[in-house]
PDB file of N, CA and C in Angstrom:
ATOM      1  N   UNK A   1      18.308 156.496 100.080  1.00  0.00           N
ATOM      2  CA  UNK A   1      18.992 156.722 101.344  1.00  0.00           C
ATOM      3  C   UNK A   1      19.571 155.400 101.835  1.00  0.00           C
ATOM      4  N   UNK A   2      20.856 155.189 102.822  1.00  0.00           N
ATOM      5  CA  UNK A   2      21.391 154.233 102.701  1.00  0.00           C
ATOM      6  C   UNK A   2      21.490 154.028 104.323  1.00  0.00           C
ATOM      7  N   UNK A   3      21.659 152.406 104.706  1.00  0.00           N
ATOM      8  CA  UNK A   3      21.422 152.419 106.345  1.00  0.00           C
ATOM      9  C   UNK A   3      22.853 152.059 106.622  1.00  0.00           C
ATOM     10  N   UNK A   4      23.788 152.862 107.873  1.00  0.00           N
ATOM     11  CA  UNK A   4      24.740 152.866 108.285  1.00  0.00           C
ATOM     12  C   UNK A   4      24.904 151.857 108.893  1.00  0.00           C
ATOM     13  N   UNK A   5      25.275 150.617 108.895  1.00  0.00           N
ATOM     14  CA  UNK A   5      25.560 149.735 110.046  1.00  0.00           C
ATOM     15  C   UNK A   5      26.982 149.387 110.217  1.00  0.00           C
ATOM     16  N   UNK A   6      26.602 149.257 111.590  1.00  0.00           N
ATOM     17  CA  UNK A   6      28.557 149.721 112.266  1.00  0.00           C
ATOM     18  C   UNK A   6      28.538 148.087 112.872  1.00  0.00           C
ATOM     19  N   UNK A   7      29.637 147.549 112.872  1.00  0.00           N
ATOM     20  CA  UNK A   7      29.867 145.524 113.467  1.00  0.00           C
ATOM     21  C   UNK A   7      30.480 146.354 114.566  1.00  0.00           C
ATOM     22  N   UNK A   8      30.147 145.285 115.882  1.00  0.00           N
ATOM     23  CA  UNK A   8      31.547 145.936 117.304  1.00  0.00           C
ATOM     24  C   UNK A   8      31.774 143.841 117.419  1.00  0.00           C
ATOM     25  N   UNK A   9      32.550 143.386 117.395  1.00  0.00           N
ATOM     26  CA  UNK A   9      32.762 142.394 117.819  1.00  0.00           C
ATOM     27  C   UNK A   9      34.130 142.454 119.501  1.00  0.00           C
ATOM     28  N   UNK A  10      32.949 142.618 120.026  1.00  0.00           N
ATOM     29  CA  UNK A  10      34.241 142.408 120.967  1.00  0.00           C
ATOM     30  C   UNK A  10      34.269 140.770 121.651  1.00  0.00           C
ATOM     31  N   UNK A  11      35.389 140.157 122.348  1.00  0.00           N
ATOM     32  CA  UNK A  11      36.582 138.946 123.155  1.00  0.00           C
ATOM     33  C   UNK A  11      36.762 138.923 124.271  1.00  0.00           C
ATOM     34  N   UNK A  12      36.666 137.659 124.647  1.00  0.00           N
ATOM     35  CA  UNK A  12      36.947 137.390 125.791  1.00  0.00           C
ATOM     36  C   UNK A  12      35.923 137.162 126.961  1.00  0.00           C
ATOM     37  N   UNK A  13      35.576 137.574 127.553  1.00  0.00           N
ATOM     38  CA  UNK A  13      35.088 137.557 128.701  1.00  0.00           C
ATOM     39  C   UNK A  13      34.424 139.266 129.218  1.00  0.00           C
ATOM     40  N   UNK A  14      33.355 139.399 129.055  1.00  0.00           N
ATOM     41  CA  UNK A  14      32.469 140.655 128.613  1.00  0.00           C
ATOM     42  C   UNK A  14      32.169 140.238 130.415  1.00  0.00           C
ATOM     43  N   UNK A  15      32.857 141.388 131.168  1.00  0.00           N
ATOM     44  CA  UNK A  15      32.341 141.527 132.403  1.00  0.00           C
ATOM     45  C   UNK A  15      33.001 143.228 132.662  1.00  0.00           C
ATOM     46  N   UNK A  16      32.500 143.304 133.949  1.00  0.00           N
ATOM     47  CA  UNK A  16      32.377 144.673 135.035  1.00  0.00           C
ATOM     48  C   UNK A  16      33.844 145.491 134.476  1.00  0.00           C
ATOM     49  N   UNK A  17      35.147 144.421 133.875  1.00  0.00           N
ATOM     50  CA  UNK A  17      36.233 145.631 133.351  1.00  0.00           C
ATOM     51  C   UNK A  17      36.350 146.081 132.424  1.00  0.00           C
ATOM     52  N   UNK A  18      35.282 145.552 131.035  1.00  0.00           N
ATOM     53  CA  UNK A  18      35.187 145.740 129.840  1.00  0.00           C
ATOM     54  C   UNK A  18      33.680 146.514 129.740  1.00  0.00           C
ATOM     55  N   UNK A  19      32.987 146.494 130.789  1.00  0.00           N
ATOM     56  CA  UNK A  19      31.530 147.187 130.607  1.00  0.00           C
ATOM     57  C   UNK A  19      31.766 148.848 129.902  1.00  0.00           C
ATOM     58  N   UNK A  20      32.647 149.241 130.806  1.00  0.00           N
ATOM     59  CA  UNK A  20      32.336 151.130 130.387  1.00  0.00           C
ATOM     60  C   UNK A  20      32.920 150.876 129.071  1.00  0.00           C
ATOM     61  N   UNK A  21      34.397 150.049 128.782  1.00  0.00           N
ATOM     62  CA  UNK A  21      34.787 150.740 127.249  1.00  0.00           C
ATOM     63  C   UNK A  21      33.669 150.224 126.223  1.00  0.00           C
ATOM     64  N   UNK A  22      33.212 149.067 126.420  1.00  0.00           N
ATOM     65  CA  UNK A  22      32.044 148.557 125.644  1.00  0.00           C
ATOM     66  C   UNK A  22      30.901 149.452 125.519  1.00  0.00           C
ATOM     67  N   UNK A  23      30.415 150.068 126.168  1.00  0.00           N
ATOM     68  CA  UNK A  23      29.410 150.882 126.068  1.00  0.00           C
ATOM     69  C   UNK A  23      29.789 151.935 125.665  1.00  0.00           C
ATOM     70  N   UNK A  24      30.872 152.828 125.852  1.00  0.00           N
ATOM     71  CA  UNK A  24      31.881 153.781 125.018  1.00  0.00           C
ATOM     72  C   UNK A  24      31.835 153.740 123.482  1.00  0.00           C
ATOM     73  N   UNK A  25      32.628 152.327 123.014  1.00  0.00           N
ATOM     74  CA  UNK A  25      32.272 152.265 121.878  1.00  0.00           C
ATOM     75  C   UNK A  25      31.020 152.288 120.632  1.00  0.00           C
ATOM     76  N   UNK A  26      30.245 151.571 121.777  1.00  0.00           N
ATOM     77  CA  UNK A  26      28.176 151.741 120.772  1.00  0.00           C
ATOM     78  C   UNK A  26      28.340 152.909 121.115  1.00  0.00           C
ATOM     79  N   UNK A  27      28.754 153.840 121.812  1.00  0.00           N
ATOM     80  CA  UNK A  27      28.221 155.710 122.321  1.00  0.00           C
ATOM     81  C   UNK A  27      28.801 156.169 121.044  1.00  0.00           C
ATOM     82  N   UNK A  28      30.015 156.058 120.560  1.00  0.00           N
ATOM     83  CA  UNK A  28      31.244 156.474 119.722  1.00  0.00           C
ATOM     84  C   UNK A  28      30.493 155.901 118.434  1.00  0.00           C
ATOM     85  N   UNK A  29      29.918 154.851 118.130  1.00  0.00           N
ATOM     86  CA  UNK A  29      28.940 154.593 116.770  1.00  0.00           C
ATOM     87  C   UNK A  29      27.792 155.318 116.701  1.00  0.00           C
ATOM     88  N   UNK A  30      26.861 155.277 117.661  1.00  0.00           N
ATOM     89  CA  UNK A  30      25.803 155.860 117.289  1.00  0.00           C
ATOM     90  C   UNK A  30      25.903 157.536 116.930  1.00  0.00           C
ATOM     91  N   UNK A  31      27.274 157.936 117.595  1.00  0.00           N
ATOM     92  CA  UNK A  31      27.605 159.549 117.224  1.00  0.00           C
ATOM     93  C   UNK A  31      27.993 159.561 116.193  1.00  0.00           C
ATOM     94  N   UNK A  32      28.678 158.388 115.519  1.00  0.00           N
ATOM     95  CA  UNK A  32      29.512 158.432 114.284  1.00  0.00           C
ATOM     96  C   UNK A  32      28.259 158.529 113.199  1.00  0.00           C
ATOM     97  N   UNK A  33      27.209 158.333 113.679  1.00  0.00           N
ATOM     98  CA  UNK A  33      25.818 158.017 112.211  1.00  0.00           C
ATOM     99  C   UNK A  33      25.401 156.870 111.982  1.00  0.00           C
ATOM    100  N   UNK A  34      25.995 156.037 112.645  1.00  0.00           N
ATOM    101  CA  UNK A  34      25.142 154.334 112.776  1.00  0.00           C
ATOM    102  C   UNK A  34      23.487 154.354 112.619  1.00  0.00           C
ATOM    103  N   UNK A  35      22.694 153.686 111.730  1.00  0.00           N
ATOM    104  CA  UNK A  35      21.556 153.237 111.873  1.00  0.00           C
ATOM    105  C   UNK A  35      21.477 152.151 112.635  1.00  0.00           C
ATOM    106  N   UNK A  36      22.317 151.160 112.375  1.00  0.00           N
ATOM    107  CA  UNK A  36      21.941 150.107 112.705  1.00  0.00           C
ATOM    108  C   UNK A  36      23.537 149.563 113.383  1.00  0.00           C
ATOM    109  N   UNK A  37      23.754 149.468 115.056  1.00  0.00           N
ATOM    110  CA  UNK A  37      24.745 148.422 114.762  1.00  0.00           C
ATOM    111  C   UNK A  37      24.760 147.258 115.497  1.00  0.00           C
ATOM    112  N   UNK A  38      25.349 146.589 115.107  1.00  0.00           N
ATOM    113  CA  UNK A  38      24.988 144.325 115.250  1.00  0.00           C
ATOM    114  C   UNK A  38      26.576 144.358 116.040  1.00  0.00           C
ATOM    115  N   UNK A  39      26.494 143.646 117.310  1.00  0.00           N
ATOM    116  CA  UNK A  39      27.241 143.228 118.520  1.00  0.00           C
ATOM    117  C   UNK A  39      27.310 141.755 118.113  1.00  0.00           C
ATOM    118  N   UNK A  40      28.353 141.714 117.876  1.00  0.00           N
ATOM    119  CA  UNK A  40      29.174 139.571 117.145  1.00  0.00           C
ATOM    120  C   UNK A  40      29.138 139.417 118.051  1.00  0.00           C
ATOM    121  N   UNK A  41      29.018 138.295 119.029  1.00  0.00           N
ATOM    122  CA  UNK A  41      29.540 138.155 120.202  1.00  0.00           C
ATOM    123  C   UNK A  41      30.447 136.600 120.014  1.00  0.00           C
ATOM    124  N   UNK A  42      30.356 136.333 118.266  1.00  0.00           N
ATOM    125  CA  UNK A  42      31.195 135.103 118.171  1.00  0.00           C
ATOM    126  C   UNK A  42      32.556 134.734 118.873  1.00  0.00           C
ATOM    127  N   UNK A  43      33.457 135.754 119.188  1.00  0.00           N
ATOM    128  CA  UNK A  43      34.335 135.449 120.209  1.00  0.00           C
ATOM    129  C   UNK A  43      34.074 136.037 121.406  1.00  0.00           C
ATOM    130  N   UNK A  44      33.113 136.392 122.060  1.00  0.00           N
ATOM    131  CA  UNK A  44      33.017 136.309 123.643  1.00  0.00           C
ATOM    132  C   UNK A  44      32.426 134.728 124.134  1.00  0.00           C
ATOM    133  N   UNK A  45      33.280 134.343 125.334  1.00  0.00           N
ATOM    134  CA  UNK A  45      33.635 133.084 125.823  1.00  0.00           C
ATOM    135  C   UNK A  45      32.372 133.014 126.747  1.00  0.00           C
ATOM    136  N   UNK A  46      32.189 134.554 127.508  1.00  0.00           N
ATOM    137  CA  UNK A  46      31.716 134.777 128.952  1.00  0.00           C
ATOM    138  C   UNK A  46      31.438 135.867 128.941  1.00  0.00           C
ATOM    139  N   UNK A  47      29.440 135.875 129.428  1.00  0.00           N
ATOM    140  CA  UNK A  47      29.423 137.686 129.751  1.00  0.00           C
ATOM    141  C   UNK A  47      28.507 137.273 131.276  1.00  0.00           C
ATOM    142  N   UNK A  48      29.016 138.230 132.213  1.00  0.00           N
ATOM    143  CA  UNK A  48      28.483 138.022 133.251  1.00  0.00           C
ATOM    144  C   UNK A  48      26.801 139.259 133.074  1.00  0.00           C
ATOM    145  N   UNK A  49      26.793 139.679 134.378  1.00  0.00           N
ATOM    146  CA  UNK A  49      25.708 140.717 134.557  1.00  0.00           C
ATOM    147  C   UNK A  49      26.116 141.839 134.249  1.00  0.00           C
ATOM    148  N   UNK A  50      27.480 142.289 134.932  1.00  0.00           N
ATOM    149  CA  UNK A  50      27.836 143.533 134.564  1.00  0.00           C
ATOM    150  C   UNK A  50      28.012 143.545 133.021  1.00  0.00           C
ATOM    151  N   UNK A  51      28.362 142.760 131.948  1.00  0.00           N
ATOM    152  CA  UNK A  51      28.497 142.966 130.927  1.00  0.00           C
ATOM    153  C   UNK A  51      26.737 143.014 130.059  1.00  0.00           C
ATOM    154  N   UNK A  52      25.939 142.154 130.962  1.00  0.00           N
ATOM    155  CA  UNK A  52      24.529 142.460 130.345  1.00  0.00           C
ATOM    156  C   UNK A  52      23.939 143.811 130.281  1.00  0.00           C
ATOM    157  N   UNK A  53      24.292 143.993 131.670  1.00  0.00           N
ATOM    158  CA  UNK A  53      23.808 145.453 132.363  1.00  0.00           C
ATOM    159  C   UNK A  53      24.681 146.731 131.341  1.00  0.00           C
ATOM    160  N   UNK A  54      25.678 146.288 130.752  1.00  0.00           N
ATOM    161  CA  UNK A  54      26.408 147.164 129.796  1.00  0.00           C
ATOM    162  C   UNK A  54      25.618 147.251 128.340  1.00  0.00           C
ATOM    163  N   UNK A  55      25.410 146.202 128.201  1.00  0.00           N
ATOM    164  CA  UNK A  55      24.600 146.001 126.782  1.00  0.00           C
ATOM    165  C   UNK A  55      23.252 146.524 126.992  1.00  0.00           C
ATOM    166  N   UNK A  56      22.517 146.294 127.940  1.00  0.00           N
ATOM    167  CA  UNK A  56      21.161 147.318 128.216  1.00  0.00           C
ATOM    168  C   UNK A  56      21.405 148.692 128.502  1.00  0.00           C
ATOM    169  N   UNK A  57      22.148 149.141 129.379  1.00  0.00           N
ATOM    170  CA  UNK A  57      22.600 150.303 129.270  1.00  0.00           C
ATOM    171  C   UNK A  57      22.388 150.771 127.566  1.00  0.00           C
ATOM    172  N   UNK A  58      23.803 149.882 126.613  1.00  0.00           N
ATOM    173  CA  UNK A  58      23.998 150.570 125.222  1.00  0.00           C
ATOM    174  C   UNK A  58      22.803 150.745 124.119  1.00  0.00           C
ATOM    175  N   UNK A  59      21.832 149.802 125.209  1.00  0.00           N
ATOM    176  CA  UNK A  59      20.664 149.488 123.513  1.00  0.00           C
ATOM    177  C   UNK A  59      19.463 150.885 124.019  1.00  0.00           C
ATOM    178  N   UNK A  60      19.296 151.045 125.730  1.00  0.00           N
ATOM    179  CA  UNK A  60      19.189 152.697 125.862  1.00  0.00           C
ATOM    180  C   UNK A  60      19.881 153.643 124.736  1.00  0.00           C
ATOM    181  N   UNK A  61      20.862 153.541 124.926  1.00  0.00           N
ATOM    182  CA  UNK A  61      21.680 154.574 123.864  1.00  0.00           C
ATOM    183  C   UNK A  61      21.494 154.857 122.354  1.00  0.00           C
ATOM    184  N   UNK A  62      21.384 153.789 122.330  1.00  0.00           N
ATOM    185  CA  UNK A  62      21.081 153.414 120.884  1.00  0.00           C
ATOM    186  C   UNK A  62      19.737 153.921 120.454  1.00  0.00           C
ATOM    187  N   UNK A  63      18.484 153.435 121.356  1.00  0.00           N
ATOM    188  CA  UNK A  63      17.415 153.763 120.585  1.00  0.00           C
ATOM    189  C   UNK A  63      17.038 155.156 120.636  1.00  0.00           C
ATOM    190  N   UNK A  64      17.298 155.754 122.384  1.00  0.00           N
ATOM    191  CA  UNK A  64      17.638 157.490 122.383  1.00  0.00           C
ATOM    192  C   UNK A  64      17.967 158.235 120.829  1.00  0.00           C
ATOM    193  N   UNK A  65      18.872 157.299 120.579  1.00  0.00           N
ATOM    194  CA  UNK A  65      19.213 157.771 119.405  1.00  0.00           C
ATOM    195  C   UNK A  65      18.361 157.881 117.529  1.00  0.00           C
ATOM    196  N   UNK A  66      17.366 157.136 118.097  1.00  0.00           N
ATOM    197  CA  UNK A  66      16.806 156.903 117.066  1.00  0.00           C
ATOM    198  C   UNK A  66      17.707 155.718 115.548  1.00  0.00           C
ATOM    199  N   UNK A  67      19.051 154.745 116.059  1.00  0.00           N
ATOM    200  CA  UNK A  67      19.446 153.802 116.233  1.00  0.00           C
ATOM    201  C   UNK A  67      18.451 152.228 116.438  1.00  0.00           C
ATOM    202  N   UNK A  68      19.265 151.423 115.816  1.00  0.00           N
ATOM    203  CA  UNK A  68      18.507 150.327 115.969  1.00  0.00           C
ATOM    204  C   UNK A  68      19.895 149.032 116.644  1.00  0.00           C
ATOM    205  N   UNK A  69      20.053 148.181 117.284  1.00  0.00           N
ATOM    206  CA  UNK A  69      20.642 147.503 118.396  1.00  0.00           C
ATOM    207  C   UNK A  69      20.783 146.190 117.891  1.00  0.00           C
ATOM    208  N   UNK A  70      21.590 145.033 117.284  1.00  0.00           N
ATOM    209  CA  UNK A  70      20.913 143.882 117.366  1.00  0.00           C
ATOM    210  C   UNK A  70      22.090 143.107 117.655  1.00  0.00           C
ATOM    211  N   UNK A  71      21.720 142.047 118.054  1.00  0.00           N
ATOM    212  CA  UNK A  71      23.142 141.176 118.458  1.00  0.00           C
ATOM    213  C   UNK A  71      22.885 139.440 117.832  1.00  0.00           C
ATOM    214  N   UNK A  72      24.175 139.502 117.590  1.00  0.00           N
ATOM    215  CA  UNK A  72      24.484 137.677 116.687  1.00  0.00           C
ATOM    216  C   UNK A  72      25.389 136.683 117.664  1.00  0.00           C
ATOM    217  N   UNK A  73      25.082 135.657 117.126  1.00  0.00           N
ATOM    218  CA  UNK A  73      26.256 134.876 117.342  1.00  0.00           C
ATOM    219  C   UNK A  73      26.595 134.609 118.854  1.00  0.00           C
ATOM    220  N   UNK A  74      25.410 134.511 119.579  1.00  0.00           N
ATOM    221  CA  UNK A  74      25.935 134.379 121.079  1.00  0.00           C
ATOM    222  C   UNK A  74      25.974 132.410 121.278  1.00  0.00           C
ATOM    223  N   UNK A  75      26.275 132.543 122.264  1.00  0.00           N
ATOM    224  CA  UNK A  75      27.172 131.283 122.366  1.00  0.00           C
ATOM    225  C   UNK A  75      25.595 130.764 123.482  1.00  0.00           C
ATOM    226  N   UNK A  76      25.663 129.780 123.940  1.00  0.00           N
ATOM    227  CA  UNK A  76      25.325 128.560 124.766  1.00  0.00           C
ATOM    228  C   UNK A  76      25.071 129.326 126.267  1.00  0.00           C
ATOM    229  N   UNK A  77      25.780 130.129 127.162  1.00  0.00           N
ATOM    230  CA  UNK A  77      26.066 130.808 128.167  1.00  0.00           C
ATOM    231  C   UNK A  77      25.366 131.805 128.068  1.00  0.00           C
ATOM    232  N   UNK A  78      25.728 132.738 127.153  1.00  0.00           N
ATOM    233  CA  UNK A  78      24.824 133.823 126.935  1.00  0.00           C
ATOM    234  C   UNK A  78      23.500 134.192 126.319  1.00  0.00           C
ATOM    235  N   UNK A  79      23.293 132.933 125.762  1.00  0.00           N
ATOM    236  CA  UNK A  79      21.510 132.791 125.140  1.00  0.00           C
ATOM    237  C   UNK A  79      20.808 132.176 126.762  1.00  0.00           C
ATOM    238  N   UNK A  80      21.116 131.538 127.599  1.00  0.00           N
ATOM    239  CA  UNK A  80      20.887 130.974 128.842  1.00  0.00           C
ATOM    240  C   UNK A  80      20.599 132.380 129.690  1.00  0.00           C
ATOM    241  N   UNK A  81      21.420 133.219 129.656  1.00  0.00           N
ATOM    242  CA  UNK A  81      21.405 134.308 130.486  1.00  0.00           C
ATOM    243  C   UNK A  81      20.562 135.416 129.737  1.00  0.00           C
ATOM    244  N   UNK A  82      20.362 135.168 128.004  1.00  0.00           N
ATOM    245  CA  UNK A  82      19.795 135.871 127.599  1.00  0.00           C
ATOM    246  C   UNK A  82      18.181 135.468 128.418  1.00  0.00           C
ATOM    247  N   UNK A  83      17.737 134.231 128.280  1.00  0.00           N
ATOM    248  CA  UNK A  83      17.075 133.440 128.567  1.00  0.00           C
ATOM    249  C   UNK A  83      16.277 133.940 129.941  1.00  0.00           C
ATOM    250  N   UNK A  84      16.770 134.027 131.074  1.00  0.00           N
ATOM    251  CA  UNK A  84      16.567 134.028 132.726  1.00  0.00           C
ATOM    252  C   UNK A  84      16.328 135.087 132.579  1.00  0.00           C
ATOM    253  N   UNK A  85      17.077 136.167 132.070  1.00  0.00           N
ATOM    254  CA  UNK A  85      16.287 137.727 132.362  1.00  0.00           C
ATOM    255  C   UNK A  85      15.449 137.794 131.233  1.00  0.00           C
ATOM    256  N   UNK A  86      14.680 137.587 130.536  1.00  0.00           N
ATOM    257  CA  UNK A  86      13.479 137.967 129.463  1.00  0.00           C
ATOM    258  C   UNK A  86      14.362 138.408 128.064  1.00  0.00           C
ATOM    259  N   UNK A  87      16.066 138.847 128.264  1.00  0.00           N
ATOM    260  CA  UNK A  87      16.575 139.699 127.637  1.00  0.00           C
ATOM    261  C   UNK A  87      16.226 139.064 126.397  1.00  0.00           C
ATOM    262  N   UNK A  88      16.219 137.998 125.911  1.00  0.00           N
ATOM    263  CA  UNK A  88      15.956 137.397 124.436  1.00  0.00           C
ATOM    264  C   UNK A  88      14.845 137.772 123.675  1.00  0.00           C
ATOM    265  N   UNK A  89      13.494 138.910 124.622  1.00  0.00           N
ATOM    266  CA  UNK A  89      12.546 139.526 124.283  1.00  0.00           C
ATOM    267  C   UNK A  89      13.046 140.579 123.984  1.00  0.00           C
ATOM    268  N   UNK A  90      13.850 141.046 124.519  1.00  0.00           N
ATOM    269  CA  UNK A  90      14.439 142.546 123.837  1.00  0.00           C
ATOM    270  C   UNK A  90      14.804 143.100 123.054  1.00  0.00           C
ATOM    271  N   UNK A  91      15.828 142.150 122.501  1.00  0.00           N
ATOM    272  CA  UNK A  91      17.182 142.240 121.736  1.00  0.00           C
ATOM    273  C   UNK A  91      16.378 141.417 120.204  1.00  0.00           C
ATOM    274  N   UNK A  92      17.116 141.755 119.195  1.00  0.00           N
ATOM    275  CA  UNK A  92      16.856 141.098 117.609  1.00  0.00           C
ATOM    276  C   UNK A  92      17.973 140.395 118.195  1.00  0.00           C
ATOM    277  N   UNK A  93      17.977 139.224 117.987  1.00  0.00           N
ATOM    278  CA  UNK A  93      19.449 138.013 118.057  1.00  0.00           C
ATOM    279  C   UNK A  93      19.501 137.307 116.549  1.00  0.00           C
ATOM    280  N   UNK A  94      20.224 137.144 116.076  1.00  0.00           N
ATOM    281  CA  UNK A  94      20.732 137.010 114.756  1.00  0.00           C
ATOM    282  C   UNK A  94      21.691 135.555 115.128  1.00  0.00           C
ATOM    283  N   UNK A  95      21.717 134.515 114.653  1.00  0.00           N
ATOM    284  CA  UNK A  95      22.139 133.112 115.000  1.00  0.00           C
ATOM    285  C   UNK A  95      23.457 133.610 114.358  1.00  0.00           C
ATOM    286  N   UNK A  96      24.050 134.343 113.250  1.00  0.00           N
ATOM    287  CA  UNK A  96      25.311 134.752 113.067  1.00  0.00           C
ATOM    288  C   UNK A  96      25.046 135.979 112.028  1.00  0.00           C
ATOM    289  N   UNK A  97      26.625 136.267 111.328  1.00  0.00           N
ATOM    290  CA  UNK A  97      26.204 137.863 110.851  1.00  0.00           C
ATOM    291  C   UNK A  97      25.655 137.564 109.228  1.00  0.00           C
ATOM    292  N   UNK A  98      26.014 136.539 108.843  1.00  0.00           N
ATOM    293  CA  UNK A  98      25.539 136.290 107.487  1.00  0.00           C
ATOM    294  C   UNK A  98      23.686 135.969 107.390  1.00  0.00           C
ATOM    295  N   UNK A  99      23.355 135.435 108.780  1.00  0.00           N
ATOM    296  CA  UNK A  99      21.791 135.708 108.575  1.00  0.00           C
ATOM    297  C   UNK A  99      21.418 136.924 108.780  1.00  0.00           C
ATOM    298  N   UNK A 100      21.716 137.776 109.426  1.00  0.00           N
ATOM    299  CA  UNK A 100      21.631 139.355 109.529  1.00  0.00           C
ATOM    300  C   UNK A 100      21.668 140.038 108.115  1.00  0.00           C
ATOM    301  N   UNK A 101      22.859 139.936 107.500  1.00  0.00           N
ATOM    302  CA  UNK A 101      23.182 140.495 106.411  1.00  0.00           C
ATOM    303  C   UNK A 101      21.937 140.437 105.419  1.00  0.00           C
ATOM    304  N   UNK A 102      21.596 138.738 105.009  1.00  0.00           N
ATOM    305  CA  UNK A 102      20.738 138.079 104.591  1.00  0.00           C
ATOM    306  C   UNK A 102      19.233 138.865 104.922  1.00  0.00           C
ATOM    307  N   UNK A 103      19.215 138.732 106.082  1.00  0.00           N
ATOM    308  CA  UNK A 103      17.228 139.568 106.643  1.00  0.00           C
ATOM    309  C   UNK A 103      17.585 141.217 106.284  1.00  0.00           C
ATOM    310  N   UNK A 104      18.543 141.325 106.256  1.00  0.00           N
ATOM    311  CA  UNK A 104      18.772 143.169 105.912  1.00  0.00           C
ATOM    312  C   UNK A 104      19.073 143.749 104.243  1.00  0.00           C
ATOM    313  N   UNK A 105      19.557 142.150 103.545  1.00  0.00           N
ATOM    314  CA  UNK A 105      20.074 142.943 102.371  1.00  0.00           C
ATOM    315  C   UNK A 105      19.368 142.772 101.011  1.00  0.00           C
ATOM    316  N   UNK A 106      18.139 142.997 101.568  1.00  0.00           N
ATOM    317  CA  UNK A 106      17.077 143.389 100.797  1.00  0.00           C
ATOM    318  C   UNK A 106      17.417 144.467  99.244  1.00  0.00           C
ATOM    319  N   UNK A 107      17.127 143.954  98.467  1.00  0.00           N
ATOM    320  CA  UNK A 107      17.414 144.865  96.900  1.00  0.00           C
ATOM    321  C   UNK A 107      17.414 146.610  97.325  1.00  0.00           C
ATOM    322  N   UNK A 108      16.074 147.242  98.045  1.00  0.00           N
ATOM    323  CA  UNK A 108      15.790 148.528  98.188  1.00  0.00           C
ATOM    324  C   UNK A 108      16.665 148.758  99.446  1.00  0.00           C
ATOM    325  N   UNK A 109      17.807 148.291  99.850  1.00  0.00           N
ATOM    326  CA  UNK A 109      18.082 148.670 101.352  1.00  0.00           C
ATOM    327  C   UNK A 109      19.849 148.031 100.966  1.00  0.00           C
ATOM    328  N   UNK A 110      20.707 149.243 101.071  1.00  0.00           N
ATOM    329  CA  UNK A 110      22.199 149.864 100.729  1.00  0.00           C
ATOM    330  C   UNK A 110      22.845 149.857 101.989  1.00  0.00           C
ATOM    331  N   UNK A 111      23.343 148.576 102.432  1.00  0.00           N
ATOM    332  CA  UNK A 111      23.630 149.090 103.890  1.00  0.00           C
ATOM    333  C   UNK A 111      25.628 149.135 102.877  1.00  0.00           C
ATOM    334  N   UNK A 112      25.799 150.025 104.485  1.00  0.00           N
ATOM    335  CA  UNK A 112      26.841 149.938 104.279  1.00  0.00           C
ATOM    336  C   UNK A 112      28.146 149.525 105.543  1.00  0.00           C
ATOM    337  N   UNK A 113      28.387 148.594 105.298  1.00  0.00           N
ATOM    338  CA  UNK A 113      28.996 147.621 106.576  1.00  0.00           C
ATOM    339  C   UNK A 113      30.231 147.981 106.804  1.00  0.00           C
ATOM    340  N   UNK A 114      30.517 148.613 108.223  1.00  0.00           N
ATOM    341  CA  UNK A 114      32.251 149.319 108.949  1.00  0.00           C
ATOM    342  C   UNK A 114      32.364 148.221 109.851  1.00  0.00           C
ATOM    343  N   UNK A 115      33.453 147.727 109.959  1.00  0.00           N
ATOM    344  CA  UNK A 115      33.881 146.493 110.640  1.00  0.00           C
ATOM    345  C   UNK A 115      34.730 147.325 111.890  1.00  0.00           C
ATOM    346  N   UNK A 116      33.802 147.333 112.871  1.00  0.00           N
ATOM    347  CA  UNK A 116      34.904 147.873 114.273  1.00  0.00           C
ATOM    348  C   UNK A 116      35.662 147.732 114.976  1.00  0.00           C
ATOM    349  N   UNK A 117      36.978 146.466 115.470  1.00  0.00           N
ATOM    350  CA  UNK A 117      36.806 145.591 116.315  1.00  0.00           C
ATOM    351  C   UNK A 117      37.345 146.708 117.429  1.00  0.00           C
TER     352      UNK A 117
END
């Protein structure tokens, strides 16, 4: 059996106008059959609260789902904020996607990687 993992890399500045489509999209993966999907955040600059509060919202979604949530590649700003709210206890954080790949691509384990942006 093979584990679905879906990439969302989203840009820019992850706040209150990008929250709903962001959380839209993990809704739109985990329906699609995602086991597993990993949030790049290598090009987000800036995520405020509303964009945290979006990502907790999605990792609800996710595990509802019987889904697994993990996020890479956050920057300086957002490991800080991961930091202040506990969120860095929550979340699998992955320093980028090639160590992910690496802890996942175990001989017995077929992922199969959809690049979303």
């Amino acid at each position: 059996m093979s584990t679905v993992v879906k990439y969302i890399q989203p840009n820019g500045i992850l706040d209150g106008t990008k929250a709903t489509a962001f959380r839209q999209e993990i809704s739109e993966q985990v329906e699609a059959g995602a086991d597993i999907i990993l949030i790049d955040f290598k090009d987000v600059t800036f995520m405020d609260s509303s964009g945290l509060g979006a990502l907790v919202l999605a990792l609800k979604t996710v595990r509802a789902a019987g889904s697994q949530l993990v996020v890479c590649s956050i920057n300086e700003q957002i490991k800080i904020l991961f930091e202040l709210t506990s969120m860095d206890r929550v979340f699998d954080i992955f320093p980028n996607r090639e160590e992910f790949d690496k802890a996942n691509g175990e001989p017995n384990t077929n992922l199969q990687a959809q690049n979303k942006n």
